[in-house]
Protein backbone atom coordinates (compact mmCIF):
# COMPACT_ATOMS: atom_id res chain seq x y z
CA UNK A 1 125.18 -99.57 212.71
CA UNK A 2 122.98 -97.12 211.52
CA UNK A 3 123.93 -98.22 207.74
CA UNK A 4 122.72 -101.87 208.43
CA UNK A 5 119.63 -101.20 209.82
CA UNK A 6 118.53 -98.78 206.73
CA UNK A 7 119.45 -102.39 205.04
CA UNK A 8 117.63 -104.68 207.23
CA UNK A 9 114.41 -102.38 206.40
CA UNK A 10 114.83 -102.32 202.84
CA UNK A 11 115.44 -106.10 202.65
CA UNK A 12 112.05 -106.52 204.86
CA UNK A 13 110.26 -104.05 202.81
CA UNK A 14 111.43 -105.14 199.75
CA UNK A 15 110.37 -109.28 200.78
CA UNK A 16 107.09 -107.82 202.10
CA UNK A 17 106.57 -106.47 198.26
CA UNK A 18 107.57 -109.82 196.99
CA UNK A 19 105.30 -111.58 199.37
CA UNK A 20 102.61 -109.55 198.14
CA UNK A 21 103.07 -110.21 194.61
CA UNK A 22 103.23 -113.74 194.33
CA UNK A 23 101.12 -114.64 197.71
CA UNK A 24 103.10 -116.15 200.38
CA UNK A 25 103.97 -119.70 199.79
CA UNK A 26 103.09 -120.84 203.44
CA UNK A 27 99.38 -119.54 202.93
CA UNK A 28 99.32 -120.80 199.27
CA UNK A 29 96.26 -122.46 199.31
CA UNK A 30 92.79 -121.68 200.24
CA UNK A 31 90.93 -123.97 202.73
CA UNK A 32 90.41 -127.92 202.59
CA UNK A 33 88.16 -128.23 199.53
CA UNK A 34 85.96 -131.35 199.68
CA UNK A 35 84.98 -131.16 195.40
CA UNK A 36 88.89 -131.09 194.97
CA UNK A 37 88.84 -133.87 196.81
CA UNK A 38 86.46 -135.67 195.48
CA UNK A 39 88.29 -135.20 192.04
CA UNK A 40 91.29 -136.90 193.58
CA UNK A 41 89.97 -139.77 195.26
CA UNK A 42 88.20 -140.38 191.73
CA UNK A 43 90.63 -140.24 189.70
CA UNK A 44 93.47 -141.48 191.75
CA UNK A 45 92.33 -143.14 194.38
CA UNK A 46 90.04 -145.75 193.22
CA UNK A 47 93.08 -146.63 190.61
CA UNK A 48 93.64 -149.05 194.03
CA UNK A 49 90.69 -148.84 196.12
CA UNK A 50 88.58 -150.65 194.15
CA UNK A 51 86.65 -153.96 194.83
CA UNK A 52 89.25 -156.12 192.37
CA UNK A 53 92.09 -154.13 193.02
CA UNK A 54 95.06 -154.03 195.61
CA UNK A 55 94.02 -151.58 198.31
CA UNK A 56 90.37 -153.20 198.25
CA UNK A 57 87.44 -151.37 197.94
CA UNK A 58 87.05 -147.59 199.70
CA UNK A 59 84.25 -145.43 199.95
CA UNK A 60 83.62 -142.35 202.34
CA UNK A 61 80.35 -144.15 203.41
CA UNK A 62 83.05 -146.96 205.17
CA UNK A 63 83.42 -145.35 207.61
CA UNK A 64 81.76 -142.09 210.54
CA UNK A 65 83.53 -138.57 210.45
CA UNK A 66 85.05 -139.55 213.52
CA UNK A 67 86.94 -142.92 212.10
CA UNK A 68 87.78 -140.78 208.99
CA UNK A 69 89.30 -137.89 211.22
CA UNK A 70 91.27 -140.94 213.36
CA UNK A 71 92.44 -141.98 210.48
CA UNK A 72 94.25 -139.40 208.83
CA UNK A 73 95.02 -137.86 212.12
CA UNK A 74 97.10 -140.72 213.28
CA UNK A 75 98.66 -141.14 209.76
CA UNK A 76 97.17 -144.55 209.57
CA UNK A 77 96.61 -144.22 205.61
CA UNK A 78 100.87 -143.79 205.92
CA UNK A 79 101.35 -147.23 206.95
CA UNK A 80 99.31 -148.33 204.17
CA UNK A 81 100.75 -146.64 201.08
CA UNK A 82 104.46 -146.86 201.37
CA UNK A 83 105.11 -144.04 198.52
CA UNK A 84 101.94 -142.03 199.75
CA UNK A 85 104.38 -138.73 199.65
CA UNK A 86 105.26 -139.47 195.81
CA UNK A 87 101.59 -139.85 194.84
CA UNK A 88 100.19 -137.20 196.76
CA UNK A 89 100.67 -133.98 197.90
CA UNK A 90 100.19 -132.83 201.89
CA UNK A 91 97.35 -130.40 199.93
CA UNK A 92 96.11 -133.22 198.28
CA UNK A 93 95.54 -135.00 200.92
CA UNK A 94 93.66 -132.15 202.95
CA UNK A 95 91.12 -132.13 200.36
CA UNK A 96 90.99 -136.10 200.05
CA UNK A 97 90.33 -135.99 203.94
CA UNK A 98 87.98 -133.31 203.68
CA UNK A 99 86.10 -135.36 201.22
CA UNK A 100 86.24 -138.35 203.08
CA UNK A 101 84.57 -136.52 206.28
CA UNK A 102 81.79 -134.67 204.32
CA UNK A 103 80.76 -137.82 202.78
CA UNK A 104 81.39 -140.56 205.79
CA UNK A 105 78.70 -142.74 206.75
CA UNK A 106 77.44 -140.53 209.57
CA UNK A 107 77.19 -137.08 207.56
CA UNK A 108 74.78 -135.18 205.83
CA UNK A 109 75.83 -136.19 202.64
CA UNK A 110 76.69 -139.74 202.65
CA UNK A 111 78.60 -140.96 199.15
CA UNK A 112 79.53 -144.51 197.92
CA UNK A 113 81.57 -142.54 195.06
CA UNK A 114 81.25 -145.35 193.16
């Protein structure tokens, strides 16, 4: 008994070293970042949300904060992209969100990103 307890806390001490190291993976990125996602819906986003293309035009000025947060928080934009998850990452789309909120219609900073 006493053996696999001396193991247990090498294991968890030796984990807690590796942690260290390379960061943990569940904290691995730093808070939503609105210029990130700026960058996305840019460059990836408009490629369909455009006034001539399929998803129609989109702009964080369509909409308040408050539609934008009711939006992504009842995974509405999931029943619009059916590979959404192959396109984006759950990352990628805090910072598209983020974005999105900064920039609504309602905020500070309203932005056609046009």
């Amino acid at each position: 008994m006493k053996r696999f307890v001396i193991i247990m806390m090498v294991l968890a001490f030796t984990a807690s070293v590796i942690l260290i190291a390379l960061g943990d993976p569940l904290m691995a990125d730093e808070k939503p970042n609105p210029k990130k996602g700026k960058f996305l819906f840019k460059n990836r986003c408009k490629e369909c949300h455009w006034p001539d293309k399929a998803g129609g035009d989109v702009t964080p000025i369509f909409y308040t904060q408050k539609q934008w947060e009711s939006f992504f928080s009842k995974g509405k934009y999931l029943r619009k992209m059916d590979n959404l998850d192959k396109e984006f990452t759950a990352e990628d789309l805090i910072h598209i969100q983020q974005y999105l909120i900064e920039h609504a219609a309602d905020s500070d900073q309203p932005e056609t990103c046009g």
